[in-house]
N, C-alpha and C. Protein backbone atom coordinates (compact mmCIF):
# COMPACT_ATOMS: atom_id res chain seq x y z
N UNK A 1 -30.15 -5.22 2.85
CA UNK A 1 -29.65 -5.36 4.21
C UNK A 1 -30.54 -4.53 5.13
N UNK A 2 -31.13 -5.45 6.41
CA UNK A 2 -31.70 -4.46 6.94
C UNK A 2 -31.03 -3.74 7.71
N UNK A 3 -31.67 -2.11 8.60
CA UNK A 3 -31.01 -1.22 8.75
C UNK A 3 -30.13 -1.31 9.97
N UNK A 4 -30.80 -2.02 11.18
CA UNK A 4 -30.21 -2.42 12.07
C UNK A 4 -28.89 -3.05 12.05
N UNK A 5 -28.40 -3.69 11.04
CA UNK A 5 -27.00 -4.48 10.55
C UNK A 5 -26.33 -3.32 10.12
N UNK A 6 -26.80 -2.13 9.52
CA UNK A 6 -25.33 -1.05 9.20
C UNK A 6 -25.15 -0.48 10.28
N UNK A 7 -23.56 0.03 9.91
CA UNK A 7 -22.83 0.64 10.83
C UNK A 7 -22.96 2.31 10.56
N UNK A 8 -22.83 2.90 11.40
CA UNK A 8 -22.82 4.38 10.60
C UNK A 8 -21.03 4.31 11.22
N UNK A 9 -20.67 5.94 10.23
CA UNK A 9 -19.36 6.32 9.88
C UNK A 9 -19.75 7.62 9.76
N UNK A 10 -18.65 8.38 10.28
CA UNK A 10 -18.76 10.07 10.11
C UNK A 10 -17.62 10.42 9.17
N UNK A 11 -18.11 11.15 8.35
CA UNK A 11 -16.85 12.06 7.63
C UNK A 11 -16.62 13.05 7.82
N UNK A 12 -15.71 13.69 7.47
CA UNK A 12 -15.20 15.12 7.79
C UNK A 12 -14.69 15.83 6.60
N UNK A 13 -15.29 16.59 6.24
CA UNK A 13 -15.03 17.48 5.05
C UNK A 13 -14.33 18.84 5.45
N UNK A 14 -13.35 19.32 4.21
CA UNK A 14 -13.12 21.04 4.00
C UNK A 14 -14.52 21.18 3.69
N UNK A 15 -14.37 22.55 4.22
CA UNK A 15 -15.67 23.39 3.54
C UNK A 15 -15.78 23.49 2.17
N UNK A 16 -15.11 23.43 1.35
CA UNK A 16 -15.11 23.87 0.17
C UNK A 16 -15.67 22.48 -0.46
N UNK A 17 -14.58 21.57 -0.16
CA UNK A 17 -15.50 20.08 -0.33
C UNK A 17 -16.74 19.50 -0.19
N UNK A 18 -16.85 19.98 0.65
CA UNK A 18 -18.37 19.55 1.67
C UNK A 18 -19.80 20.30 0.65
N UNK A 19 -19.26 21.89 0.13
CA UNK A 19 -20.24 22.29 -1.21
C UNK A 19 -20.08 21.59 -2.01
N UNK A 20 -18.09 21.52 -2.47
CA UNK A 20 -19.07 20.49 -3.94
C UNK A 20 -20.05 19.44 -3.67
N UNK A 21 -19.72 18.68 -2.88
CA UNK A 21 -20.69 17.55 -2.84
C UNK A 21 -22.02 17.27 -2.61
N UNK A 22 -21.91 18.69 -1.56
CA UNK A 22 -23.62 18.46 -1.79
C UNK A 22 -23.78 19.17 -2.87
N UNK A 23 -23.59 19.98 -3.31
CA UNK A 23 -24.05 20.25 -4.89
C UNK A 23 -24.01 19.45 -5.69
N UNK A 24 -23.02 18.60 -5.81
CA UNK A 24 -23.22 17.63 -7.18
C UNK A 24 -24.38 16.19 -6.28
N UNK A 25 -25.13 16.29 -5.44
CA UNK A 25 -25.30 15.25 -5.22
C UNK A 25 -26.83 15.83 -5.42
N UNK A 26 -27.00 17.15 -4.83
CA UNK A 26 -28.19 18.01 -5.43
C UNK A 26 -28.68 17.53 -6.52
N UNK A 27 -27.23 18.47 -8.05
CA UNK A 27 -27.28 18.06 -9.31
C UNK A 27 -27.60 16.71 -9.51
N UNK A 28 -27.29 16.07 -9.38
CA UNK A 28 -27.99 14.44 -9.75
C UNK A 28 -28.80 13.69 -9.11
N UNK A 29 -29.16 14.25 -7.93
CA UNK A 29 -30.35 13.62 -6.92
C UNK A 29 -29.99 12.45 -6.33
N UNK A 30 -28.79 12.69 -5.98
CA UNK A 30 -28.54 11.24 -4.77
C UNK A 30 -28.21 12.04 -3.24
N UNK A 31 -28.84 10.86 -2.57
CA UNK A 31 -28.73 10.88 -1.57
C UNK A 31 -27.28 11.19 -0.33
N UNK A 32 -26.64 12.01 0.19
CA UNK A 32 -25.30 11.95 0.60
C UNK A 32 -24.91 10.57 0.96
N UNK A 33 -25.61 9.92 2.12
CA UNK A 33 -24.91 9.00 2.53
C UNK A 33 -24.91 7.55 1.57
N UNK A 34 -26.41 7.39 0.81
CA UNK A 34 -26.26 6.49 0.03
C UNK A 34 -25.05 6.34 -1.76
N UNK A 35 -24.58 7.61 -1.72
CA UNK A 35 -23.60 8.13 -2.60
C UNK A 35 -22.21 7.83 -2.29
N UNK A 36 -21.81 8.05 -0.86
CA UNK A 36 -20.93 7.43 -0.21
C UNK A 36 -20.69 6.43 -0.08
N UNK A 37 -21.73 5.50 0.80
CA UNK A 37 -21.94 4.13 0.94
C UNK A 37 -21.59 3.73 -0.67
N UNK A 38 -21.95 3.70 -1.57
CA UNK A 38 -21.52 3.35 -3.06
C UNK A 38 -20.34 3.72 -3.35
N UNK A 39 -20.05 4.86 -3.37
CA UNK A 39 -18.29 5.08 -3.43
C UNK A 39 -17.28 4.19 -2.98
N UNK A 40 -17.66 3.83 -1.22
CA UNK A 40 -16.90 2.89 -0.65
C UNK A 40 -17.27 1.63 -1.52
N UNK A 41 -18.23 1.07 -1.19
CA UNK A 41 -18.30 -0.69 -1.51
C UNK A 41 -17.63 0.01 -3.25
N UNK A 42 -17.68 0.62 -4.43
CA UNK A 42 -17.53 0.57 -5.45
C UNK A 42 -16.14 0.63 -5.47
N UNK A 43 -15.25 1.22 -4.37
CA UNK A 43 -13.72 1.38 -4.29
C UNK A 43 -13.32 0.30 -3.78
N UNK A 44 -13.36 -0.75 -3.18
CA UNK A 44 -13.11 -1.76 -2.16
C UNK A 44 -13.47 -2.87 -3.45
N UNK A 45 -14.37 -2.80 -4.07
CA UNK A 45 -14.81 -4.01 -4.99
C UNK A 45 -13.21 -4.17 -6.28
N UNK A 46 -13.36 -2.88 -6.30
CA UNK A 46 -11.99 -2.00 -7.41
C UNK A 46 -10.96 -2.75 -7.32
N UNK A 47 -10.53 -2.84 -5.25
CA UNK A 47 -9.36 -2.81 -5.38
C UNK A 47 -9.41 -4.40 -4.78
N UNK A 48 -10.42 -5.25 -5.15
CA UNK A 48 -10.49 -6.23 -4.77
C UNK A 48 -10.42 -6.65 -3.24
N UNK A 49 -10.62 -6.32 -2.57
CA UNK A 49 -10.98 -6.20 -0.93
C UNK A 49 -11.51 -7.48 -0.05
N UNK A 50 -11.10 -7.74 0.41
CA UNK A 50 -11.92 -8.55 0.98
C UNK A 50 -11.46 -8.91 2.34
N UNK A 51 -12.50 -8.85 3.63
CA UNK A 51 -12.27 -9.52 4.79
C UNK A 51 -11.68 -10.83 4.62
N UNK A 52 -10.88 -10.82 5.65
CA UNK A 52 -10.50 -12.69 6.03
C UNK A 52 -11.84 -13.65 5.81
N UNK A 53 -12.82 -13.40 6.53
CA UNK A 53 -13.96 -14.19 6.76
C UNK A 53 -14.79 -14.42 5.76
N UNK A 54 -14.62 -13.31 4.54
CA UNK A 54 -15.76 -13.42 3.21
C UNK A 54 -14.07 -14.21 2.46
N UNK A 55 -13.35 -14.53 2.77
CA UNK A 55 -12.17 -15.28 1.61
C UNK A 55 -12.45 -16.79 1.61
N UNK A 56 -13.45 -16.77 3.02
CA UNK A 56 -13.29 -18.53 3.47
C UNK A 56 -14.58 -18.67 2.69
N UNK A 57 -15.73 -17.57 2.31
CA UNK A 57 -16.55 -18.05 2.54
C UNK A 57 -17.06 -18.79 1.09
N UNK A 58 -17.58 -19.85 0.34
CA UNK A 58 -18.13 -20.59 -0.84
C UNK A 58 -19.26 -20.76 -1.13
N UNK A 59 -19.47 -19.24 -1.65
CA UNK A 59 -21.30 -19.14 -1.91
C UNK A 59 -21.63 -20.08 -3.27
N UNK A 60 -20.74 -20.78 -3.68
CA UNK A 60 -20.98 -21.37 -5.12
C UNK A 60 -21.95 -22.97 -4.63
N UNK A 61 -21.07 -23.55 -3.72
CA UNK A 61 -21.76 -24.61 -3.24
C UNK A 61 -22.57 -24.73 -2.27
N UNK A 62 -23.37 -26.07 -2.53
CA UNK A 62 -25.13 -26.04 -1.77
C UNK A 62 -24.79 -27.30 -0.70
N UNK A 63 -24.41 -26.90 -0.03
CA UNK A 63 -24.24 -28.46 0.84
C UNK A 63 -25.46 -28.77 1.85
């Protein structure tokens, strides 16, 4: 996706939170926001999610 199509989003962390994470993101070398961005789409996929507009949509057929 190019970059112009994302949206940004702010989070808000405890302090205490806000270390772990960048530490564990340190520890494993990911990126904050691209770690996030994966968290979300990986939680939303989870809980089966979906916009109105991606329910209509039928990527199976070639018309």
């Amino acid at each position: 996706m190019a970059r112009e199509n994302k949206k940004q989003v702010t989070v808000l962390l405890e302090p205490q939170e806000d270390r772990r994470f960048s530490a564990y993101c340190e520890e494993k070398g990911y990126k904050k926001s691209t770690l996030i961005a994966r968290l979300v789409r990986d939680h939303l996929d989870a809980e089966g999610f979906q916009t109105q507009s991606e329910l209509f949509q039928d990527t199976s057929r070639n018309e």
